[in-house]
Each structure stands twice: as C-alpha cells, then as structure tokens.
Protein backbone atom coordinates (compact mmCIF):
# COMPACT_ATOMS: atom_id res chain seq x y z
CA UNK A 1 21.86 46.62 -4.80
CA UNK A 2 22.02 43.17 -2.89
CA UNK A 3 22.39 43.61 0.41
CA UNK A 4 25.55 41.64 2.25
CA UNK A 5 24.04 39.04 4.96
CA UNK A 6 26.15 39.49 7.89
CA UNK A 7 26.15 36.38 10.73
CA UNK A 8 27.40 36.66 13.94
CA UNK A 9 29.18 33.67 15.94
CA UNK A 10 29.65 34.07 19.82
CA UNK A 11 33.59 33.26 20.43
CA UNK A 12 34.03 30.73 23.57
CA UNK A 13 37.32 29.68 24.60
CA UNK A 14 36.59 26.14 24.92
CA UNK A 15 33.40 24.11 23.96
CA UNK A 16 32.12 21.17 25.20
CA UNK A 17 30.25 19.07 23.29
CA UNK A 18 28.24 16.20 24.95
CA UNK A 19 26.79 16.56 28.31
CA UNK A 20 27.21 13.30 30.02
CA UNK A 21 29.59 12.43 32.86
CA UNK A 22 32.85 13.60 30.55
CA UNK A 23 31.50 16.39 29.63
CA UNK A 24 30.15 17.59 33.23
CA UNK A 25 34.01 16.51 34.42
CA UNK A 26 35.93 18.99 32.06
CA UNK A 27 33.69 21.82 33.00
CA UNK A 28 34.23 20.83 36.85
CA UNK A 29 38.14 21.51 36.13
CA UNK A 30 37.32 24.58 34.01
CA UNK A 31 35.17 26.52 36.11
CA UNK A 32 38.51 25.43 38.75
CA UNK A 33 40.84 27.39 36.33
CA UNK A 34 38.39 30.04 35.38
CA UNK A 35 38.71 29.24 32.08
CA UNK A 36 35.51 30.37 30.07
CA UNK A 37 33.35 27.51 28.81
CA UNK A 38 29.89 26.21 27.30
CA UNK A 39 28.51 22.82 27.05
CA UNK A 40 26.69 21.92 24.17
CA UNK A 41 24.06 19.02 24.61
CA UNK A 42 21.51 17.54 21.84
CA UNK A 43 19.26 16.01 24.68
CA UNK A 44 19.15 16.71 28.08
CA UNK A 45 22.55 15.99 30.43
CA UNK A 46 23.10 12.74 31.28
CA UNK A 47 20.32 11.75 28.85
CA UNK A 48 22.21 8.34 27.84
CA UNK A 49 21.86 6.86 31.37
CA UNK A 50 18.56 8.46 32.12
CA UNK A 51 16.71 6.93 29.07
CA UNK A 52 18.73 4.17 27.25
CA UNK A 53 19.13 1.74 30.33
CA UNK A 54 16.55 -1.18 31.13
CA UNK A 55 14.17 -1.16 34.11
CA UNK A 56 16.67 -3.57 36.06
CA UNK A 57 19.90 -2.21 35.25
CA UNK A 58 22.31 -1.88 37.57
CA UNK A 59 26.22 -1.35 37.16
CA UNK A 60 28.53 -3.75 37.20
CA UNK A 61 30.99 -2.32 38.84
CA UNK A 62 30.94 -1.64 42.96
CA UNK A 63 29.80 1.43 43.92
CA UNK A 64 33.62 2.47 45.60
CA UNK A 65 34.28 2.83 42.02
CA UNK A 66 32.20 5.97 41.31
CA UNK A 67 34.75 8.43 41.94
CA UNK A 68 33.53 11.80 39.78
CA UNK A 69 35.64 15.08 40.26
CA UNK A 70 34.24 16.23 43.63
CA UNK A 71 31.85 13.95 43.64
CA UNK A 72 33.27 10.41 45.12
CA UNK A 73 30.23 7.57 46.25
CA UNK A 74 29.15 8.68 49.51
CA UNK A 75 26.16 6.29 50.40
CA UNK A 76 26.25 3.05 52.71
CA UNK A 77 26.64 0.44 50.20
CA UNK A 78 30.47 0.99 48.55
CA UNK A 79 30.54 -2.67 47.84
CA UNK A 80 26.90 -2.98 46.13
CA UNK A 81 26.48 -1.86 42.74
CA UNK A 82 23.39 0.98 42.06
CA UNK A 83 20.58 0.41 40.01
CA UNK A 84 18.91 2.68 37.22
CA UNK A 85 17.21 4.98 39.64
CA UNK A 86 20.25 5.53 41.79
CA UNK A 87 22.61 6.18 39.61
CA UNK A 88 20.03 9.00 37.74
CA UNK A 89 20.40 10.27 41.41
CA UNK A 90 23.55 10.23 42.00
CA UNK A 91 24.35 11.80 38.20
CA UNK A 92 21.89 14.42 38.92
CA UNK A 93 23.70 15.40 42.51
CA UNK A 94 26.69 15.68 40.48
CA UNK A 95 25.43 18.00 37.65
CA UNK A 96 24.12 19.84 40.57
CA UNK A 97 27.38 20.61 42.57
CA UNK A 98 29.17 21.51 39.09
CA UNK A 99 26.45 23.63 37.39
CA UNK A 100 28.25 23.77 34.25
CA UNK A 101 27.28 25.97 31.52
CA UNK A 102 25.24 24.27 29.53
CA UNK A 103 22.93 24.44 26.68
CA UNK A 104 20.48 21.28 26.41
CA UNK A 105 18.47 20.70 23.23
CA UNK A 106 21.35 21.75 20.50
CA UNK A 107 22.79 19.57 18.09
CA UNK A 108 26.54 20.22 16.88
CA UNK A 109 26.44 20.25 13.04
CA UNK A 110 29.68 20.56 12.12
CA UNK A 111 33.23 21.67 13.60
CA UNK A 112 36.09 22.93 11.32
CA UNK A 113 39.13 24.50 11.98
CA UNK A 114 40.63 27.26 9.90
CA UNK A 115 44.63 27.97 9.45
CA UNK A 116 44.55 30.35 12.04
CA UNK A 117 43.99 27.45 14.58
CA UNK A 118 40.16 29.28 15.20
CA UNK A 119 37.46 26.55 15.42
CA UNK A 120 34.43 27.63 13.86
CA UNK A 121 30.96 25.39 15.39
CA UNK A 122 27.72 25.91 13.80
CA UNK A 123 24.95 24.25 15.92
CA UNK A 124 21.00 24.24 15.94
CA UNK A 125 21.06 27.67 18.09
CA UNK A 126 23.28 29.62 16.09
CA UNK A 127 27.40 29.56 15.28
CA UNK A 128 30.27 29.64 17.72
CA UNK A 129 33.86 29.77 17.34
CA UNK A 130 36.26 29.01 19.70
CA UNK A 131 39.84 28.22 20.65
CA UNK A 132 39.62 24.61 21.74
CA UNK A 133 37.43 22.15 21.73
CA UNK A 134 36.69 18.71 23.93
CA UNK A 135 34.97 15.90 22.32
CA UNK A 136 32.71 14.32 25.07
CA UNK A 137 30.21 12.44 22.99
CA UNK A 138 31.24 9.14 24.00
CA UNK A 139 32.27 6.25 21.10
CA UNK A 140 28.70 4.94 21.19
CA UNK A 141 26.68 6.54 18.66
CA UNK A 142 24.41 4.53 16.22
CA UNK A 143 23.21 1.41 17.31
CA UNK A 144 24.36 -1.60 15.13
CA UNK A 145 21.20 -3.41 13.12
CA UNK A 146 22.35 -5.76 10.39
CA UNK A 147 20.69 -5.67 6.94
CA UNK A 148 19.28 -8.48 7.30
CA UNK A 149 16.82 -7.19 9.94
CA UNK A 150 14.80 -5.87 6.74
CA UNK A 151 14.36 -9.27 5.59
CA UNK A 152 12.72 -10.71 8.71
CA UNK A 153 8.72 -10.81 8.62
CA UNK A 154 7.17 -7.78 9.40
CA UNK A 155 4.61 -8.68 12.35
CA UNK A 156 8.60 -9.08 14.28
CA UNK A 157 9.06 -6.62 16.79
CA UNK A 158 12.25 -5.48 16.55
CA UNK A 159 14.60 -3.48 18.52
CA UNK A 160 17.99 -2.39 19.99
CA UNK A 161 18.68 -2.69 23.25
CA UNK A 162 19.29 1.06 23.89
CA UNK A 163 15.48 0.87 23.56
CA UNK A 164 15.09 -2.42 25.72
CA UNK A 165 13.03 -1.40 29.09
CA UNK A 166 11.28 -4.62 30.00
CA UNK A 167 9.51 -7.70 28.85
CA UNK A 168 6.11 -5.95 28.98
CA UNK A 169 7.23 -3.62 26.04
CA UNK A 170 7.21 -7.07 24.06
CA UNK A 171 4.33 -8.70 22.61
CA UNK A 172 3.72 -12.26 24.24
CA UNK A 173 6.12 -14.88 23.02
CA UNK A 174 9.40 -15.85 22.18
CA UNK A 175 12.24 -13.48 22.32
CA UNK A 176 15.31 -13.89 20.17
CA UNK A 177 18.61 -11.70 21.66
CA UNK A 178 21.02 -11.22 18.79
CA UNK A 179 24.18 -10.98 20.61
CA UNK A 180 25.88 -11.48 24.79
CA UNK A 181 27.74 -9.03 25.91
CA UNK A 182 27.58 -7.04 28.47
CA UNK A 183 24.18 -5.84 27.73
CA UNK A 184 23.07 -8.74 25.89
CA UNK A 185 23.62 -11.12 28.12
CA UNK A 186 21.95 -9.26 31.24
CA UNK A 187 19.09 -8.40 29.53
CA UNK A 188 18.57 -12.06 28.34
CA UNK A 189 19.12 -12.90 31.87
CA UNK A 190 16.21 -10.38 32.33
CA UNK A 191 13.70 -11.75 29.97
CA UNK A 192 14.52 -15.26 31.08
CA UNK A 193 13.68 -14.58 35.09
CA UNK A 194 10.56 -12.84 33.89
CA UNK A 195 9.31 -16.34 31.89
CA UNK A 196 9.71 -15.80 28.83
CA UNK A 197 11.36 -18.16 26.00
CA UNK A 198 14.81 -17.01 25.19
CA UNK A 199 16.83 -17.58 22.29
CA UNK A 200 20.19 -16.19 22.12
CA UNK A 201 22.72 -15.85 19.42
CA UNK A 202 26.14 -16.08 21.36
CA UNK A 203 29.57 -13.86 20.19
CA UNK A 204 32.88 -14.23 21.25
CA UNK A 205 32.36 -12.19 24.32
CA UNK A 206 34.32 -12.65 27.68
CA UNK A 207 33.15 -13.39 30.70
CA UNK A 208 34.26 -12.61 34.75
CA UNK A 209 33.44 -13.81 38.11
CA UNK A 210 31.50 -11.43 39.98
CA UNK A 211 33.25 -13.03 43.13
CA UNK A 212 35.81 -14.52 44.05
CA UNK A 213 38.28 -16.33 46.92
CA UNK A 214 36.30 -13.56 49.30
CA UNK A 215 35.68 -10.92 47.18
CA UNK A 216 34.35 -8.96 44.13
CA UNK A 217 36.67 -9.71 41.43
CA UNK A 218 36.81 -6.05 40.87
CA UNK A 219 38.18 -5.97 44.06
CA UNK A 220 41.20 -7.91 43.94
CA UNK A 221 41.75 -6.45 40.35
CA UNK A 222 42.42 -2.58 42.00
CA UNK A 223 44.49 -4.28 44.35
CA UNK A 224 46.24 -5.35 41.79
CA UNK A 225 46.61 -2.46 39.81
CA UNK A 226 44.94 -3.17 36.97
CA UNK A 227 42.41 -0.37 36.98
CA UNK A 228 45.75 2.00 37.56
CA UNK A 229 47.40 0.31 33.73
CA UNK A 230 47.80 2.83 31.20
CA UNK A 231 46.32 1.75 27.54
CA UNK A 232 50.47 2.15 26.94
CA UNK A 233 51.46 -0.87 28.93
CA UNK A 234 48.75 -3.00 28.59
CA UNK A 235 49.67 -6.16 26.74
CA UNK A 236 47.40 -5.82 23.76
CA UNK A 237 47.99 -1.92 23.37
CA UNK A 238 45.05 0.25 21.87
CA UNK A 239 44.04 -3.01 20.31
CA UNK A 240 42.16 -3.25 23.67
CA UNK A 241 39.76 -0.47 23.06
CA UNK A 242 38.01 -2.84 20.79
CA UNK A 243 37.61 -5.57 23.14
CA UNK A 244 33.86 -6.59 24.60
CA UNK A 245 33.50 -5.73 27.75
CA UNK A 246 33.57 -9.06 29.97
CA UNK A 247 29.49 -9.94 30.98
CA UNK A 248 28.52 -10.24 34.63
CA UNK A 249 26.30 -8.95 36.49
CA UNK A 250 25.30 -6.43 39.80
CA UNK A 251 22.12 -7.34 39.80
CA UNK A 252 20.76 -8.71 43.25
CA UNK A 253 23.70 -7.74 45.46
CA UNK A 254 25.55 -9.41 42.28
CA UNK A 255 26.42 -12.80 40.73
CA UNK A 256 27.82 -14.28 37.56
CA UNK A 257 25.95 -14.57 34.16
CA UNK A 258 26.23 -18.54 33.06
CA UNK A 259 24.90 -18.79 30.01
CA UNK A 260 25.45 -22.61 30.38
CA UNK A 261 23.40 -22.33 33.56
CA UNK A 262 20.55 -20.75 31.60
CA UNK A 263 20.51 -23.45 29.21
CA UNK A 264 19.53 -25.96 31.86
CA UNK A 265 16.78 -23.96 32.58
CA UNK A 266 15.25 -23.75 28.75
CA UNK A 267 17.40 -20.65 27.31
CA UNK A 268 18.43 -22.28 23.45
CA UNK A 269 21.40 -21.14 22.72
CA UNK A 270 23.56 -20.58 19.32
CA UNK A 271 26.32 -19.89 17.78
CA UNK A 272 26.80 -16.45 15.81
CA UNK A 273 23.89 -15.42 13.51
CA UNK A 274 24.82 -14.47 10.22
CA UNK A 275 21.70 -14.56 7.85
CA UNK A 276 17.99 -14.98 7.06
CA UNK A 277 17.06 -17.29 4.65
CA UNK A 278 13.73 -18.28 3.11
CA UNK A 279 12.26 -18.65 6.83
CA UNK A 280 15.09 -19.82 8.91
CA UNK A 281 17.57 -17.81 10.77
CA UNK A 282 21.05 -18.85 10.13
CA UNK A 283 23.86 -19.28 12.56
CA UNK A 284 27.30 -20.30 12.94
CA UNK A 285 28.77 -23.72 14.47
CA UNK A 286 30.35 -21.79 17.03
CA UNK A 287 28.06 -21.74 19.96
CA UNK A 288 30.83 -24.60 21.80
CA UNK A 289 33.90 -22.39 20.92
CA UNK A 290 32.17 -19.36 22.50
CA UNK A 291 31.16 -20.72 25.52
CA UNK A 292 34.48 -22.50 26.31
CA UNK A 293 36.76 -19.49 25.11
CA UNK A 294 34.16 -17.34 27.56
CA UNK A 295 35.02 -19.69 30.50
CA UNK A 296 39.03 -20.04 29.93
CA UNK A 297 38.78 -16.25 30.10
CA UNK A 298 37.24 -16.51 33.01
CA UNK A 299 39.87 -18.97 35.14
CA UNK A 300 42.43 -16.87 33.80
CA UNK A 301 41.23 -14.03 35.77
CA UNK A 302 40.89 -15.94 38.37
CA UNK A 303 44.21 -18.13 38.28
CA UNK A 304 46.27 -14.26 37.72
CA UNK A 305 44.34 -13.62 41.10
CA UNK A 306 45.54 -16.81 42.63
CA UNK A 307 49.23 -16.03 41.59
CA UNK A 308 48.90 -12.51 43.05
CA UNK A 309 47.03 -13.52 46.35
CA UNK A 310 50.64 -16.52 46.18
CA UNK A 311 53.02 -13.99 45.61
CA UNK A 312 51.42 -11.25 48.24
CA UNK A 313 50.99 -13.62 50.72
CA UNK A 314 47.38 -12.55 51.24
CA UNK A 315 45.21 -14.65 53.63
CA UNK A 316 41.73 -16.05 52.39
CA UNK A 317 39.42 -18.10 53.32
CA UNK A 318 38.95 -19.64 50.43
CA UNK A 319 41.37 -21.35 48.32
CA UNK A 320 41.72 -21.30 44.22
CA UNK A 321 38.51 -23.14 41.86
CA UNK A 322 38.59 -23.85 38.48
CA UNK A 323 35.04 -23.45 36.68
CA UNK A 324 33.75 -26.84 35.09
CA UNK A 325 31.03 -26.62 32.93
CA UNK A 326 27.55 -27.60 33.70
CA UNK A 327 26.12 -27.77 30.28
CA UNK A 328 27.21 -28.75 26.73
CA UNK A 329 25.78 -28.26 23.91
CA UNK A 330 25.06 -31.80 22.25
CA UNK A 331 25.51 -30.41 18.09
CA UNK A 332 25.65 -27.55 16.86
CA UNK A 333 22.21 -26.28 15.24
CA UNK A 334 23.12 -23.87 12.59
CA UNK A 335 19.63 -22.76 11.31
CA UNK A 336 15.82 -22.15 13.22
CA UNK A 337 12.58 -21.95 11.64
CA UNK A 338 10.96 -18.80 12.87
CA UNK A 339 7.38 -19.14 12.55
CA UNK A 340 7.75 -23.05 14.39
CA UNK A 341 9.89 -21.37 17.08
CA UNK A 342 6.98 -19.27 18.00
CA UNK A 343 9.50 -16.06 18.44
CA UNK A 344 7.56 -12.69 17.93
CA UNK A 345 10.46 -10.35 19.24
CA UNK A 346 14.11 -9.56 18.28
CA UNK A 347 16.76 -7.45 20.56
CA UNK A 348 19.82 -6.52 18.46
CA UNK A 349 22.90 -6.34 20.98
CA UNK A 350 25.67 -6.17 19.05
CA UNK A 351 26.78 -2.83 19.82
CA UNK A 352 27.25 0.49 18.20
CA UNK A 353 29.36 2.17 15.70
CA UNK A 354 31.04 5.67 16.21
CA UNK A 355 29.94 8.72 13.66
CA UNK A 356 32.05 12.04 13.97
CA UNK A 357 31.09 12.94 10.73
CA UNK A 358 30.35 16.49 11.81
CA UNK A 359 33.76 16.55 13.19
CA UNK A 360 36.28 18.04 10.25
CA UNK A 361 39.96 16.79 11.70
CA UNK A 362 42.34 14.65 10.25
CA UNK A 363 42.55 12.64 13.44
CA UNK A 364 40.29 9.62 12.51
CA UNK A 365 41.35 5.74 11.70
CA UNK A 366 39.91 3.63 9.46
CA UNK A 367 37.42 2.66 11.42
CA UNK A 368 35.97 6.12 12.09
CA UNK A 369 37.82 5.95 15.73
CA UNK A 370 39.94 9.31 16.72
CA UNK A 371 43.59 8.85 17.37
CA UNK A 372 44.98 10.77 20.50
CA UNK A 373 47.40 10.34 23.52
CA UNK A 374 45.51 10.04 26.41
CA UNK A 375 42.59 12.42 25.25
CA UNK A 376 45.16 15.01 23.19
CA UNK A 377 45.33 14.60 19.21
CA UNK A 378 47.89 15.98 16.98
CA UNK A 379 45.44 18.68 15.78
CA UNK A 380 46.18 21.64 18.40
CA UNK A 381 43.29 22.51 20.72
CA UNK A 382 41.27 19.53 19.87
CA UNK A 383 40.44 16.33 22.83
CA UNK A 384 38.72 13.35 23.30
CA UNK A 385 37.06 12.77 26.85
CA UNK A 386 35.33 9.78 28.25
CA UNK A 387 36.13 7.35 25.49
CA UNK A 388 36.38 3.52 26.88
CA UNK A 389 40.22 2.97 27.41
CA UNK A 390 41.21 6.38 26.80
CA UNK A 391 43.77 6.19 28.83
CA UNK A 392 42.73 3.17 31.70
CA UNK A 393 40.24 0.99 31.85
CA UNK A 394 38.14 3.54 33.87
CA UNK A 395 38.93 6.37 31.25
CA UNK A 396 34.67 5.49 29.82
CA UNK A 397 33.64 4.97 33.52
CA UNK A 398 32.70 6.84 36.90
CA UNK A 399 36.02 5.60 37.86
CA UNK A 400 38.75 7.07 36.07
CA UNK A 401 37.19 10.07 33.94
CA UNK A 402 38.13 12.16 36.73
CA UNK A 403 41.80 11.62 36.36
CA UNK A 404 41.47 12.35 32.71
CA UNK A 405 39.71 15.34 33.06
CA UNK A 406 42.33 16.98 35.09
CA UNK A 407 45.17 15.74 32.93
CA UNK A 408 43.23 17.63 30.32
CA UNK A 409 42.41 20.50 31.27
CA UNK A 410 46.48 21.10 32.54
CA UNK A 411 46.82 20.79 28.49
CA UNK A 412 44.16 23.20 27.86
CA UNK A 413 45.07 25.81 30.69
CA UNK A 414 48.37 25.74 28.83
CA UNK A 415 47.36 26.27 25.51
CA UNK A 416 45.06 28.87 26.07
CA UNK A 417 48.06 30.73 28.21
CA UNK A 418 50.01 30.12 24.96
CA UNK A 419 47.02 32.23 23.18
CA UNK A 420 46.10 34.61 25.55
CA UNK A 421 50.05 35.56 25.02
CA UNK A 422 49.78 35.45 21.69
CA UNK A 423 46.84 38.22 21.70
CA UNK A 424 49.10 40.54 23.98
CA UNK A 425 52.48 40.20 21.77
CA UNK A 426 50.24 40.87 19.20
CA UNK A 427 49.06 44.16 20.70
CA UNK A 428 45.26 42.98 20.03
CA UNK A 429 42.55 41.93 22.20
CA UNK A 430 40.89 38.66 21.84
CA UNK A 431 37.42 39.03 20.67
CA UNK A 432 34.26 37.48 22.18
CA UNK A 433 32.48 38.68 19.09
CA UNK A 434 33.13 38.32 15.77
CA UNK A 435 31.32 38.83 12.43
CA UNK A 436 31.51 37.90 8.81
CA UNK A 437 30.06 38.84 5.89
C-alpha cells in the first residue's frame, strides 16, 4: 500500500514579499502592532539599490526627502542629494534599526488564495500559508530589450542599464543609449563626461530644472504641495503612474540634464529607434518634437512656480526665465550605418515591464498592473506597497512610503482583529501549523 505524502506549511499572519525599502517599512509598523510577520526576499535586502545602480549614481531628489519610518535623513547635507555608496549606508542603518524578520535567498513561486480567504505561498524553502499578504516587489521587474536586439551583429555589447556600472565595463568605442529618461539620460551624461562617443535615441520623456528662482525645484514643489497630492486629485488620475519620470540630475551638488547642451559638445542625437535593417539602425523623425515637448514641460514647471511664488507673495532674488534653446537639430536623420559609426556598445533604457505571474488574484489590468486604493485591492487581505504613485508621488520613494506603510498596516491590524474574532466565535484556535495530505 502507497503511502500518503504529507507536507507541512508554516502559517504566518502576514507575509512580506520583497525586501527593499517597502518591504522593510511594513514590517517597521508590524513589529509596532505586534502583529506576527516574515519577509520573504529572492536576493539579499535592499539588493535593487545595492547592485543595479551605476558607479555615479546619485538621487535626484534632496536628501530632506528621505523620510523612512523611524528613520528620517539625519546627516549635514539635507539639501544635497547622496550618491550610490551613501544611500547603501543609509539603507543598511535602516534595515538595522528595524531588524525585520526576514528570509534572504527565497524566491516566491506562487500565491493563491482558497475560499476560506487562507493564502497558501509555496517558495524555494518550503510552503507557507497565511492570512494576508503585502506585495512589496516594486513594479520594476524585467528589463525591457526589444526583439530587434537579436538582429544586431554579434561582436555588439549589449546591455540594460540595470547592469550599466561604468564606461570601463565597455569595450573602447562608440556607445549607442537606446532611450532618456531618467536613467538614460544620466548615464549618457556619464559616458559622455568620461570621453566617449555618444549616440542617443531620444523618447518622449520630460524634463525639470534642478534649480530654480533660488532653489531646488523640488523645493518649491513641497511648498507647494505637490508631493502631499493624492493619485485621486491629480489632474491626469492613475493615468499618471505611467508617466516617465522627468530627467535631471544630483550629480555634482546637482544641475540640469540638456540634452541640447550635449549636442554642442559631439553627443548625436535621434529621434525614437524603431528597427534594424540590413546594417542601419532605424529611427523616427521625432528627435525636434522630443526635445521641444521636453523643454515646454520644463517652463511649465517653472511658470506654475512663478504663479505660486505671485500669488504667495514670496520674496526672491531672482525673477521668472524662460528656457531658449541652444541647439537645433538641422534634419532629421532617420537611419545610421553601424559599422561606419564605429559604435561597439548598446545600453537599452527603456524601462521595465511588471510580471506577477506567480501572483493568483483577480486584481490585475491589462497591462499586467494591480488595481488597488491606495495599496488595498478588492481581494481581502491582499496589498500593494511601494509602487510609484501608489498613492503620491513619493508612494515608490524614501519620501512617502512611510505614510503608506502606516495607512496599511491600520487596514491590516483591522482585518486580522476581524480574524482573530472570527477564531474565538468559532470556539477554535488559529493554527500556526497545518498539514495536508
């Protein structure tokens, strides 16, 4: 007679999956409420920051921004903006004062939920069920390489920019950046102050002063409460959680990214690349509309500043500018030969595509994005954390997670009173352990 295999999955009231700054914030508000946890990481905490940022990274926000739960920016530089190795620091301090409960090194493959409302996790380490689970895997998942990169000869080194560290890692030559935005653009600005021939394939990404009348842009956009907006009220609604992030820069105490500017200096710029073709890339006639829709997005910051500095009465020093461009592209070149333009490397920077697929909820769009209220979906017991516009523009940053985190964790104290009650009207004891044959 066959003997019945019998597994056993450890019961956790609420798992965490993804260990980056989300992740560490709901188990800083969870170990507040007692409420029994684990965090379940496939790398090492934090490992996004720690190895998927270039050599001269730095953020692009001010340091006053990084506002963690119990861990606010403390050092002497608010209005400066950290670079790679401080902000590994200052993530590590933070994993340090919450100590969560974590498990590095195990992959999540799948989640289901059965009709009891009982989540049931199976993972590289064994199974789990719980009660409630938080999403904190971030939005950015697999970076974005087009077909066409199979096409392209194969003595072209070729890369993402998650994997971008420096030019050194490139073999001498030209250096073709598929796409400028926020990454994009700074780490073309990176390869082009280190001497090496950049081309770059423009989008229709926005651009911001980095300063402004007096002040960081970022600045007089707090004062103005734009950080404090709720996805609800903003004017474009959650159609803005698809926008590019505007591209400047911290680097060097900070400054703006010009693309136009580069130009002058040799950078060749186009328009959108869209193909390969018997030698020659092939590009869009766009490059013009790109650059001029990047710089009216740009004064209209800064003119909405202007109005508000107007209406506030607010005394500056210096009065309202209009950017005027200092380059123009002469035509628009739509195709390059890639052997004559002596280009050896390619840095695909045009983002990344979600993939919950081990997630089993109806709570997904078409696009593979999850559908919630600030963080809560209409599947009990399952949330979101640390997606970009969650709930503000901070929600994906140091700067509002925080805020989220506690609003969450209010929902899950809740719920799991709402079980816990359950259990006792039901004259039964909640297990930690449970088996199945």
């Amino acid at each position: 007679m066959k003997q019945a295999n019998t597994t056993r999955s450890t019961h956790v009231p609420v798992i965490i999956v993804g260990g980056g700054q989300a992740g560490l914030s709901a188990s800083y508000f969870l170990q507040q409420e007692n409420i029994e946890h684990l965090v379940l990481e496939k790398n090492t905490l934090m490992h996004g920051w720690k190895h998927e940022r270039w050599d001269s990274f730095t953020l692009v926000t001010p340091n006053w921004q990084c506002d963690l739960p119990g861990h606010p920016y403390t050092g002497d530089d608010p209005d400066g903006f950290m670079n790679h190795a401080e902000v590994v620091e200052y993530l590590n301090a933070f994993a340090e004062k919450v100590k969560a409960p974590v498990h590095e090194g195990v992959t999540v493959y799948s989640v289901s939920c059965d009709t009891k409302g009982l989540y049931s996790v199976a993972t590289s380490e064994g199974n789990y069920t719980a009660d409630q689970i938080i999403v904190c895997s971030g939005g950015y998942h697999i970076p974005v390489i087009p077909r066409m990169a199979e096409r392209l000869p194969e003595e072209i080194t070729q890369i993402h920019s998650a994997q971008y560290k420096n030019a050194a890692q490139l073999p001498e030559g030209g250096v073709l950046v598929v796409g400028a935005g926020q990454s994009g653009a700074q780490i073309a600005e990176d390869l082009h102050l280190e001497g090496r021939k950049v081309y770059l394939a423009t989008g229709d990404s926005p651009r911001v002063a980095r300063f402004y009348r007096g002040k960081d842009v970022v600045r007089w956009l707090d004062d103005m409460g734009y950080y404090r907006m709720s996805v609800d009220h903003h004017p474009l609604g959650k159609n803005v959680r698809s926008n590019t992030n505007h591209y400047v820069t911290g680097r060097d105490g900070g400054r703006d990214i010009d693309l136009r500017k580069f130009a002058t200096e040799g950078m060749e710029l186009y328009g959108l690349m869209t193909d390969y073709q018997e030698g020659e890339l092939v590009f869009q006639p766009d490059l013009e509309e790109h650059l001029d829709t990047a710089d009216a997005t740009y004064n209209n910051i800064n003119s909405r500043i202007d109005q508000w500095i107007e209406q506030q009465g607010v005394e500056t020093d210096e009065g309202p500018s209009v950017y005027k461009p200092v380059w123009k592209p002469e035509s628009e070149r739509t195709r390059l030969n890639l052997a004559e333009s002596g280009i050896t490397s390619v840095i695909w920077s045009i983002g990344y595509r979600p993939d919950f697929s081990w997630l089993d909820a109806s709570v997904f769009n078409g696009q593979g994005h999850p559908q919630h209220q600030r963080g809560v979906t209409g599947q009990p017991g399952l949330y979101f954390l640390g997606l970009p516009w969650l709930h503000t523009w901070g929600s994906g940053r140091f700067s509002g997670v925080r805020e989220d985190a506690e609003f969450l964790i209010d929902k899950i104290f809740a719920y799991q009173e709402q079980l816990d009650e359950h259990c006792a009207d039901q004259g039964v004891e909640c297990q930690k352990i449970t088996e199945s044959a």
